[in-house]
C-alpha atoms as a PDB file:
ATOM      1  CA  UNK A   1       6.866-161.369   7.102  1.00  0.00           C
ATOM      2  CA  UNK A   2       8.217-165.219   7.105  1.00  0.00           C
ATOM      3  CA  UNK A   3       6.004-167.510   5.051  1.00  0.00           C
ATOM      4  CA  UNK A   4       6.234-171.229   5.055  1.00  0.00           C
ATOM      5  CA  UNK A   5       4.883-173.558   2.684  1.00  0.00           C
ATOM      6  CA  UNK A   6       4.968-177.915   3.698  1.00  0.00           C
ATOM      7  CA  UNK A   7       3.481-180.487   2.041  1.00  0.00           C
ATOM      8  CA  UNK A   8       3.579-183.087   4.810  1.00  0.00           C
ATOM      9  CA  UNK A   9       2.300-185.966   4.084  1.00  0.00           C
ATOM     10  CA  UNK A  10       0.172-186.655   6.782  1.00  0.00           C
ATOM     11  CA  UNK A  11       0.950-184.262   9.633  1.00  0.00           C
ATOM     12  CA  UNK A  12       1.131-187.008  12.718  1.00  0.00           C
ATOM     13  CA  UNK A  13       3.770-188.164  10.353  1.00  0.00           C
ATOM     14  CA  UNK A  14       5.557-184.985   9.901  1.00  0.00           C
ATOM     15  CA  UNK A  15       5.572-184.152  14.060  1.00  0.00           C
ATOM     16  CA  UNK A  16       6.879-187.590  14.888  1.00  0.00           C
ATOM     17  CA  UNK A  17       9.797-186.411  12.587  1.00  0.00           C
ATOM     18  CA  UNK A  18      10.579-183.187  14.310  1.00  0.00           C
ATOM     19  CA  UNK A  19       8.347-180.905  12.109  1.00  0.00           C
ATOM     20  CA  UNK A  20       7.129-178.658  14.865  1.00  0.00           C
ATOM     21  CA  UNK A  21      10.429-178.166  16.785  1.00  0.00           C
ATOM     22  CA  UNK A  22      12.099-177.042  13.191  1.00  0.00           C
ATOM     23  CA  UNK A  23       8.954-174.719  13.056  1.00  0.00           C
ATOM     24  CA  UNK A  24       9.303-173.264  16.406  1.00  0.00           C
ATOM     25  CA  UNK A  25      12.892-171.967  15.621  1.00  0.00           C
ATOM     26  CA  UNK A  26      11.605-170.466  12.182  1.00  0.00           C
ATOM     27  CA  UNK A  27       9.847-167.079  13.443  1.00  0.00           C
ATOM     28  CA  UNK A  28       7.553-167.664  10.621  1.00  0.00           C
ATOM     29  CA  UNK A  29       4.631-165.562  10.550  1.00  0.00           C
ATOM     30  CA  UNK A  30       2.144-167.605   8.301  1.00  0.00           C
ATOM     31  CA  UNK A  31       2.764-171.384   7.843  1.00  0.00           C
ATOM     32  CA  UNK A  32       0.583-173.381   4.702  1.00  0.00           C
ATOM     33  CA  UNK A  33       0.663-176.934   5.391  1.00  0.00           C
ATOM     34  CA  UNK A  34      -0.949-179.592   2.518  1.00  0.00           C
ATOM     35  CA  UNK A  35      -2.056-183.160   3.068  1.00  0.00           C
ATOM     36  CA  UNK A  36      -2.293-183.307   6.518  1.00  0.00           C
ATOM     37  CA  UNK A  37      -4.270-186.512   6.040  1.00  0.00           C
ATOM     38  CA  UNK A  38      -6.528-185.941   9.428  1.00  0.00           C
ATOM     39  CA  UNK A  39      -9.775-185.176  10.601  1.00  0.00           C
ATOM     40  CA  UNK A  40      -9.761-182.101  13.211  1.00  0.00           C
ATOM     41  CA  UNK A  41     -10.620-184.473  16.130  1.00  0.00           C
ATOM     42  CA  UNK A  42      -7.469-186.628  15.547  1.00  0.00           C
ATOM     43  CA  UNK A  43      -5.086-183.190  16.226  1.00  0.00           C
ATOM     44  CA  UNK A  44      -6.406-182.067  19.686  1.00  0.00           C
ATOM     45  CA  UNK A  45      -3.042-182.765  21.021  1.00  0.00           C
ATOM     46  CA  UNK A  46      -1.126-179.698  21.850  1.00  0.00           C
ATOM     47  CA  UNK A  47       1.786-179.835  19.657  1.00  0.00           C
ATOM     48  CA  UNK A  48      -0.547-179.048  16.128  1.00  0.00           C
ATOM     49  CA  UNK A  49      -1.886-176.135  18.289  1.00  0.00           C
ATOM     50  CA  UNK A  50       1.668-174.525  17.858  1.00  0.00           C
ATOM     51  CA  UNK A  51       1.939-172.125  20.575  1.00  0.00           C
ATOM     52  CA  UNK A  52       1.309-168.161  19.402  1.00  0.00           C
ATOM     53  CA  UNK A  53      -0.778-169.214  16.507  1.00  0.00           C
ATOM     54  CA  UNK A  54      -4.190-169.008  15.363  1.00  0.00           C
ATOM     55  CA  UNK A  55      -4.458-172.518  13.809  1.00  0.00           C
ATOM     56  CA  UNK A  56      -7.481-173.521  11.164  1.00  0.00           C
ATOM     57  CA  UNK A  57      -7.520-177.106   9.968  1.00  0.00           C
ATOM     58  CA  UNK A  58      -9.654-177.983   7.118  1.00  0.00           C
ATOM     59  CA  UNK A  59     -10.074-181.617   6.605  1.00  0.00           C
ATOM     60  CA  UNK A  60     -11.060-183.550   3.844  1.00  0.00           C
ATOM     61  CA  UNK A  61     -14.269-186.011   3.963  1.00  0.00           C
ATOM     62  CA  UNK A  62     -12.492-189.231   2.968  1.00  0.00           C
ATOM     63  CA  UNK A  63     -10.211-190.647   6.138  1.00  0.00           C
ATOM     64  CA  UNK A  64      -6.768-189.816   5.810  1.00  0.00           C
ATOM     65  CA  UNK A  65      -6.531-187.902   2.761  1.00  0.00           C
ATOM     66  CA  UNK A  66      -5.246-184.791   1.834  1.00  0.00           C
ATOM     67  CA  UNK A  67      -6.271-181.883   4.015  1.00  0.00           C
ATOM     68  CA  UNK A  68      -5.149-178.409   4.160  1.00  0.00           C
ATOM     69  CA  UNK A  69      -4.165-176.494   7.465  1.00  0.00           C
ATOM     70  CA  UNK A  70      -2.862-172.512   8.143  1.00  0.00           C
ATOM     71  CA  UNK A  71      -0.966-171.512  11.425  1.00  0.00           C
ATOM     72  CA  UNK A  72      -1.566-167.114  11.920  1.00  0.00           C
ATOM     73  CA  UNK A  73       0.606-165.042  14.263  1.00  0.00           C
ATOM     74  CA  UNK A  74      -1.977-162.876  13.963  1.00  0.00           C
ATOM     75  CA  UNK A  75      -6.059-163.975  13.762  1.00  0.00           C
ATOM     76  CA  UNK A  76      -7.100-163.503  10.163  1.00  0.00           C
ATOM     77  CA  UNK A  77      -9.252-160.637   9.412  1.00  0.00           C
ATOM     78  CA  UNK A  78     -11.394-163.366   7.919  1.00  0.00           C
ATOM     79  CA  UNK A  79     -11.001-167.117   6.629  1.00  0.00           C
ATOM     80  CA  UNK A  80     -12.453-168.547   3.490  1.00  0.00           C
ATOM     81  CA  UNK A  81     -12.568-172.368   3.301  1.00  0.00           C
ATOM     82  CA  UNK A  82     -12.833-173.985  -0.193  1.00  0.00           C
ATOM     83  CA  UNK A  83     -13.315-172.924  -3.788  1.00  0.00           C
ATOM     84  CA  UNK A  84     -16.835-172.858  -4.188  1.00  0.00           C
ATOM     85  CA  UNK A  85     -16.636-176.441  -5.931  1.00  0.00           C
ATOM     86  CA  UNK A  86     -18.407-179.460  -5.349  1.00  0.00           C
ATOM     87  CA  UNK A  87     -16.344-181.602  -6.873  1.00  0.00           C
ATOM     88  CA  UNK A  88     -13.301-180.502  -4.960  1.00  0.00           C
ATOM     89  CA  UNK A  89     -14.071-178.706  -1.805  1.00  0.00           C
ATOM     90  CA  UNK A  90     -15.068-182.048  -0.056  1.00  0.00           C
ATOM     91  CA  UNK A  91     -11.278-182.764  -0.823  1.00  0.00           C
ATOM     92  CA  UNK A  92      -9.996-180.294   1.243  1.00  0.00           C
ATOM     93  CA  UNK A  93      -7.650-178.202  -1.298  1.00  0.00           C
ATOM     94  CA  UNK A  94      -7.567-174.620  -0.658  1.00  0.00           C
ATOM     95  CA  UNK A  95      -7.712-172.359   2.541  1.00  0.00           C
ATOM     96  CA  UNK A  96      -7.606-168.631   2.843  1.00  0.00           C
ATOM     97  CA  UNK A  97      -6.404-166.173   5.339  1.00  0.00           C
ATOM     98  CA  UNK A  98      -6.982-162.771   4.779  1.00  0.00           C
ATOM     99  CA  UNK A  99      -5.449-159.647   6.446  1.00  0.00           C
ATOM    100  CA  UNK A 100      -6.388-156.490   5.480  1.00  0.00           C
ATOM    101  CA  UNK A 101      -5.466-156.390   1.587  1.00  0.00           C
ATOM    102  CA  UNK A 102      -3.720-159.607   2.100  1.00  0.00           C
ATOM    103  CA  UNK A 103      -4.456-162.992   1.455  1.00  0.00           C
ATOM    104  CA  UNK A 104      -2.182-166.009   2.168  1.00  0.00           C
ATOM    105  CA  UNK A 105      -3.654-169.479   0.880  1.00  0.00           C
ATOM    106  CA  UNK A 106      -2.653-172.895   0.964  1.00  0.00           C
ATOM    107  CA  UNK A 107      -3.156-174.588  -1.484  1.00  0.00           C
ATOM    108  CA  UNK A 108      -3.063-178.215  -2.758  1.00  0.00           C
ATOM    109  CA  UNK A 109      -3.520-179.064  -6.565  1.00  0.00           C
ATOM    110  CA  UNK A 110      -4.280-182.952  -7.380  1.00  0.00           C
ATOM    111  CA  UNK A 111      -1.999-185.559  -8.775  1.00  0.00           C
ATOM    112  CA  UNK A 112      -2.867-186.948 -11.529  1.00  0.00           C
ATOM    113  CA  UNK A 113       0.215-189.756 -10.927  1.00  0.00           C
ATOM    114  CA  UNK A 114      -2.383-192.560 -10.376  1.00  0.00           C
ATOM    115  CA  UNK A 115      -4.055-192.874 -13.822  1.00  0.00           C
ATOM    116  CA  UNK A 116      -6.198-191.685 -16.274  1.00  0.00           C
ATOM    117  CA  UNK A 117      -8.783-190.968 -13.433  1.00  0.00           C
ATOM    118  CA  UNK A 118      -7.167-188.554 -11.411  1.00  0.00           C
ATOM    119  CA  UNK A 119      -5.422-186.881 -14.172  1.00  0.00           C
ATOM    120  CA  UNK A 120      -8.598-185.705 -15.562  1.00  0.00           C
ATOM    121  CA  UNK A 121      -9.557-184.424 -12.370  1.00  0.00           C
ATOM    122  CA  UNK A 122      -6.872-182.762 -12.497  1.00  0.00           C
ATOM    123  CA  UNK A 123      -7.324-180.885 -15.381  1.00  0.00           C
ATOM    124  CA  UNK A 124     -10.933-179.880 -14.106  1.00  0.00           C
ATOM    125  CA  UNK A 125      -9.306-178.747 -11.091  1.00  0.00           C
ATOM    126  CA  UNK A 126      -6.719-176.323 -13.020  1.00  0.00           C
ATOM    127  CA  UNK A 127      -9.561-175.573 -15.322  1.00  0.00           C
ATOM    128  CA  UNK A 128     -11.426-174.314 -12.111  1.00  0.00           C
ATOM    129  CA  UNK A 129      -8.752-172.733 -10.390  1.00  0.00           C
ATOM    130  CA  UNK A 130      -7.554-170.644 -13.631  1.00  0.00           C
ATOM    131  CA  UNK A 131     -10.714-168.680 -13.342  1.00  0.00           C
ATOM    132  CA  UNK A 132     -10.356-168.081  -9.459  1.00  0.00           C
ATOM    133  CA  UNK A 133      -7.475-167.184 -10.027  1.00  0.00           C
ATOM    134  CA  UNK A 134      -8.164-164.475 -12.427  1.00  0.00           C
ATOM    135  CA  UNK A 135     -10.890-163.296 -10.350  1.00  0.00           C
ATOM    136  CA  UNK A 136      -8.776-162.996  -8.086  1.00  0.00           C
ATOM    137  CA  UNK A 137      -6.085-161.033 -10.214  1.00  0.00           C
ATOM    138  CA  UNK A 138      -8.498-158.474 -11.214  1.00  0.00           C
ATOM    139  CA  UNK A 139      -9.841-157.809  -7.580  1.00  0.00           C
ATOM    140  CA  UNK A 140      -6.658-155.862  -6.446  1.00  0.00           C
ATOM    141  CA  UNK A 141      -5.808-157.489  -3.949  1.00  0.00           C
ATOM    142  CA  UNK A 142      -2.350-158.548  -2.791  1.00  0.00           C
ATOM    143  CA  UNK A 143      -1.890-162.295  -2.704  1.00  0.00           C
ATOM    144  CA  UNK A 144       0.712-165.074  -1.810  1.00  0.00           C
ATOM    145  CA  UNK A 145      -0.827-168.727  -2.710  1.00  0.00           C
ATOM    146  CA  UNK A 146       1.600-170.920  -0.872  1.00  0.00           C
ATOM    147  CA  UNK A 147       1.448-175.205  -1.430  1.00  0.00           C
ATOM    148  CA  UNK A 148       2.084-178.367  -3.686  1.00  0.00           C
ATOM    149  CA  UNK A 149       1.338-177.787  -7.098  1.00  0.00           C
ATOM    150  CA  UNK A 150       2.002-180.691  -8.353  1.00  0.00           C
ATOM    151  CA  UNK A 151       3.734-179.068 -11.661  1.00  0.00           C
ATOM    152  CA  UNK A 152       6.978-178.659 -12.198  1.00  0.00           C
ATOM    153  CA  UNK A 153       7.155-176.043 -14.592  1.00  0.00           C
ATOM    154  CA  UNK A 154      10.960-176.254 -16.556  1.00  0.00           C
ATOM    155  CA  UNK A 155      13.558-178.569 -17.067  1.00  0.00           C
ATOM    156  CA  UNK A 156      15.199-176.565 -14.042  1.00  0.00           C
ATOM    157  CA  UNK A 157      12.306-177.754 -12.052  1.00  0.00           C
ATOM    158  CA  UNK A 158      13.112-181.651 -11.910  1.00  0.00           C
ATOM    159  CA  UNK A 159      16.544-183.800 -12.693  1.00  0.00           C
ATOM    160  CA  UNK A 160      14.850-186.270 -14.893  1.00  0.00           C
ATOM    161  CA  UNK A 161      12.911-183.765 -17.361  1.00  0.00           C
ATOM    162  CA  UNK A 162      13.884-185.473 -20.742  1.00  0.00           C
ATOM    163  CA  UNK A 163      11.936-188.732 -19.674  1.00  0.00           C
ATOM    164  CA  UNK A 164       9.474-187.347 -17.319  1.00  0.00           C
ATOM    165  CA  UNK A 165       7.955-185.255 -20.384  1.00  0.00           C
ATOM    166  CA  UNK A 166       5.317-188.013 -20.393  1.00  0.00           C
ATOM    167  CA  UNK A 167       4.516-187.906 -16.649  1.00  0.00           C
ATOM    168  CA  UNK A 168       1.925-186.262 -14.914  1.00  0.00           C
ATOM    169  CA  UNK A 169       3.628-183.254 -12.965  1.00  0.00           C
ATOM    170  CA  UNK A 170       5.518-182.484 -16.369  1.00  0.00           C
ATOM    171  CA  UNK A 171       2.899-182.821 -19.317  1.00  0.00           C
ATOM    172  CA  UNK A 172       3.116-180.311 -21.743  1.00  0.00           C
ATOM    173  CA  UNK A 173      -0.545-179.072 -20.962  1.00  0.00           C
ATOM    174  CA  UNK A 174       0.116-178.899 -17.173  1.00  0.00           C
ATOM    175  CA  UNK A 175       3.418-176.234 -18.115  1.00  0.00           C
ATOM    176  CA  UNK A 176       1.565-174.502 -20.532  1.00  0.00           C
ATOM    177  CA  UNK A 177      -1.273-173.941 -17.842  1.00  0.00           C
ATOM    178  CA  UNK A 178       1.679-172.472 -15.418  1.00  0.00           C
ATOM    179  CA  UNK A 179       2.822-170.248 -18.997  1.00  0.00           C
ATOM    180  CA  UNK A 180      -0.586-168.772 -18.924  1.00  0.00           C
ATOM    181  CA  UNK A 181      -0.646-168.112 -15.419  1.00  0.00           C
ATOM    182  CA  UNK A 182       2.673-166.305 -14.844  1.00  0.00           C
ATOM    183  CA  UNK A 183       2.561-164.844 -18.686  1.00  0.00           C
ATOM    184  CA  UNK A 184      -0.786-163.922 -19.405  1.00  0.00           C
ATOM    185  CA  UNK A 185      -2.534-163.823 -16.158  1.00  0.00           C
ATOM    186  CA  UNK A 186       0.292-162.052 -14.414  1.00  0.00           C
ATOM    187  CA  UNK A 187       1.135-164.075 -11.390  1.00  0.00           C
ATOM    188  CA  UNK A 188       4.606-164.496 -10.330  1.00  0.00           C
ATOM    189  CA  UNK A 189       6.309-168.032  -9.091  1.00  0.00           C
ATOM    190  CA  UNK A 190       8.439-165.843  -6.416  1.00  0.00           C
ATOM    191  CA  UNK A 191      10.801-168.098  -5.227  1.00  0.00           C
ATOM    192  CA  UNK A 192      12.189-168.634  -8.942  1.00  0.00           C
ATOM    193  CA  UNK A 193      12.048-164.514  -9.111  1.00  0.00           C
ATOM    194  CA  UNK A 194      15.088-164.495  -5.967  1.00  0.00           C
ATOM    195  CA  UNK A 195      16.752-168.167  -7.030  1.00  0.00           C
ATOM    196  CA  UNK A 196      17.448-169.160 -10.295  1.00  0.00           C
ATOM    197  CA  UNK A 197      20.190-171.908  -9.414  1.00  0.00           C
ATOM    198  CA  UNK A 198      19.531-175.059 -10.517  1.00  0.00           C
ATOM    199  CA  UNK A 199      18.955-178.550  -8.506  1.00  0.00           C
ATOM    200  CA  UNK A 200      16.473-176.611  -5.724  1.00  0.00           C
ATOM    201  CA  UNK A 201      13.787-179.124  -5.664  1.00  0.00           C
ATOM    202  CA  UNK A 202      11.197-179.698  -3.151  1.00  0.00           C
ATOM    203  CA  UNK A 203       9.867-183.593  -3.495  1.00  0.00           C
ATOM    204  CA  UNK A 204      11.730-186.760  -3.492  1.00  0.00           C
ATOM    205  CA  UNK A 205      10.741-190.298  -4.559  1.00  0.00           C
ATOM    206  CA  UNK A 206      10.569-192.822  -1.895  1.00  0.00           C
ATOM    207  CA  UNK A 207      11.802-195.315  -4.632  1.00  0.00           C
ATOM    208  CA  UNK A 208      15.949-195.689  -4.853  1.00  0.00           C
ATOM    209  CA  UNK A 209      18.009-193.470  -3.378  1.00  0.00           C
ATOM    210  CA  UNK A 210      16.430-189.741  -4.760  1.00  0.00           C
ATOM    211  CA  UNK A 211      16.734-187.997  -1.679  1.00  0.00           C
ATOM    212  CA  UNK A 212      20.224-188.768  -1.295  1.00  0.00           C
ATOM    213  CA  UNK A 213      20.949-187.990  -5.093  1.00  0.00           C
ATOM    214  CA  UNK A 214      18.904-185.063  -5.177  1.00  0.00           C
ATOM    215  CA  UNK A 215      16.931-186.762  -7.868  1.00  0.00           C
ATOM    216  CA  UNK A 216      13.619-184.460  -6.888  1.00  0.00           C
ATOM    217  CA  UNK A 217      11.552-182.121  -8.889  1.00  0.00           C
ATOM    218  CA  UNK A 218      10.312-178.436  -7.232  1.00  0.00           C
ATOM    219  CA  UNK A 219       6.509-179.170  -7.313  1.00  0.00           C
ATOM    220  CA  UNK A 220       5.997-176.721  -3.950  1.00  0.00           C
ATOM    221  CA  UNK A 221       5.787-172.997  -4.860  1.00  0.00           C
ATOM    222  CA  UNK A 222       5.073-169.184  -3.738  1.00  0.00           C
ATOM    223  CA  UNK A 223       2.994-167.998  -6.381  1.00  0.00           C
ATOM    224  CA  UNK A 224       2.176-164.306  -5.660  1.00  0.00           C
ATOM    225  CA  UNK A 225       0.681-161.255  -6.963  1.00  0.00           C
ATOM    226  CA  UNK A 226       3.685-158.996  -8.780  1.00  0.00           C
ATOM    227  CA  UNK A 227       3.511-156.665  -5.384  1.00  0.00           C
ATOM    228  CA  UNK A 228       4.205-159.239  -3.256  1.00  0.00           C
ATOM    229  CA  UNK A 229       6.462-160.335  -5.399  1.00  0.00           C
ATOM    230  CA  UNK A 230       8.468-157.137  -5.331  1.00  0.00           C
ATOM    231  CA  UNK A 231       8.854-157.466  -2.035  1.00  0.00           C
ATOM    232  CA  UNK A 232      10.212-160.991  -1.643  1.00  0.00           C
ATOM    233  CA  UNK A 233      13.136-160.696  -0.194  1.00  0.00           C
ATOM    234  CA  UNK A 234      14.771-164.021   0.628  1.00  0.00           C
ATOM    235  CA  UNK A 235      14.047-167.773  -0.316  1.00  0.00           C
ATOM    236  CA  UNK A 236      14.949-171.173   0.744  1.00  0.00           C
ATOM    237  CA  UNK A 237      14.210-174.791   0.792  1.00  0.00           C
ATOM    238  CA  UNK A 238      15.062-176.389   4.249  1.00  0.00           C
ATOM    239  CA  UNK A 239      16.501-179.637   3.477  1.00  0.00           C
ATOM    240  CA  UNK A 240      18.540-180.267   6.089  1.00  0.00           C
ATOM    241  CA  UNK A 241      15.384-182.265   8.021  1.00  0.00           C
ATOM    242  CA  UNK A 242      13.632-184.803   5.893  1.00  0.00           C
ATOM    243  CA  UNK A 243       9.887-184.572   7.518  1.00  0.00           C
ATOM    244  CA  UNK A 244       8.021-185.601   4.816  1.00  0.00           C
ATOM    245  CA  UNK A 245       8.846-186.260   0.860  1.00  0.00           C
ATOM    246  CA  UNK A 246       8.279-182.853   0.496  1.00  0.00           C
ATOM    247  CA  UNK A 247      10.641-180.076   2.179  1.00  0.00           C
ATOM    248  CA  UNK A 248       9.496-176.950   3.509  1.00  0.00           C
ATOM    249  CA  UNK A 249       9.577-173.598   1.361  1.00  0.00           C
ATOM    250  CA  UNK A 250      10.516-170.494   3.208  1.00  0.00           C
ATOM    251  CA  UNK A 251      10.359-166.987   2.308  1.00  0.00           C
ATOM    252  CA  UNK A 252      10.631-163.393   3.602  1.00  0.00           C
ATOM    253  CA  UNK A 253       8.693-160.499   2.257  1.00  0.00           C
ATOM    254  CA  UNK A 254       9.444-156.916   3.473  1.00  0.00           C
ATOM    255  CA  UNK A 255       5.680-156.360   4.624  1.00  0.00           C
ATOM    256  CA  UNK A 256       4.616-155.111   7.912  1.00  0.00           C
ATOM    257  CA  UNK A 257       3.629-157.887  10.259  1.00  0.00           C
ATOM    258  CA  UNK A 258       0.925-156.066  12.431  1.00  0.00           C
END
């Protein structure tokens, strides 16, 4: 099973950029997209129906802002929309597919880059999200929660970290609520679990020349339950396309497509 994970940053954006041809030539079985910035009735043209897929958009209620979307091989055994939250399911942040004892999610976690504001919604978010997420631990299931996370978790994870320690996507509380998750909660970042090499980020200012540099941070992640993890078998981030400030995640789990 090929999983891909794209934060693109308004999807008419990303398909005037050659999104969906890459896509077509990727086999993948379950694509997560994040901040597709569009209301259902804006993506009635063909190409964000991607031929051979069961597509579900969920959009957010404020024009043009984030957005989550899923594209199936197969039609999901059933699709949850939304955390049960009233502060943040009108934003559009999480979306469910589940298949059998599977469940592939994408998922979009605030920035808190724009002020004190939206950093504290943040923090509710995580705060929120934690406790799904352990419900969701405990409930055997297998899971693979695919999107921007906007946290990078180590030094590793961004080129700047020494003066970025005071930034929102590398506070001290934001890492320590990644510790918890992965050590005490038991979730696994899977794409660090195959690639430990340094320098594999997955957003890129549009300030200076960071894309060119490689001055990024990884802020896009597989986060999966330790089964699914097991069974990771291959990881990469395409950056050979720039469709958005974000590059695609793709992975390949040894699980039985049908």
């Amino acid at each position: 099973m090929r999983i891909v994970n794209f934060n693109a940053n308004g999807i008419r954006s990303a398909a005037r950029k050659g999104f969906f041809q890459w896509l077509q030539a990727q086999g993948a079985d379950v694509v997560c997209i994040q901040e597709t910035k569009a209301q259902v009735h804006q993506l009635e043209d063909e190409i964000f129906h991607p031929r051979g897929y069961h597509c579900t958009y969920l959009d957010a209620q404020k024009k043009g802002y984030s957005g989550v979307a899923l594209y199936c091989r197969r039609p999901p055994d059933e699709v949850i929309a939304g955390l049960g939250s009233e502060d943040f399911d009108p934003e559009a942040r999480y979306l469910e597919a589940r298949f059998g004892g599977l469940s592939v999610a994408s998922v979009y976690v605030p920035s808190g880059s724009s002020g004190e504001v939206r950093q504290a919604a943040k923090y509710r978010f995580l705060d929120l999200f934690m406790e799904r997420l352990r419900q969701a631990r405990a409930s055997g299931r297998e899971y693979v929660l695919c999107g921007d996370w906007n946290i990078a978790h180590r030094p590793i994870d961004l080129r700047n970290w020494r003066s970025n320690q005071r930034h929102s996507g590398f506070l001290q509380e934001e890492r320590a609520w990644l510790d918890t998750l992965f050590e005490e909660v038991g979730w696994v970042d899977a794409f660090r679990r195959l690639v430990q090499a340094p320098e594999e980020y997955t957003w890129w200012s549009h300030r200076g020349q960071a894309w060119s540099k490689n001055v990024g941070w990884r802020l896009d992640y597989q986060v999966t339950t330790p089964g699914m993890a097991q069974r990771a078998r291959a990881a990469f981030v395409h950056r050979a396309d720039r469709f958005s400030d974000h590059a695609p995640v793709v992975m390949d789990y040894d699980v039985p497509v049908s």
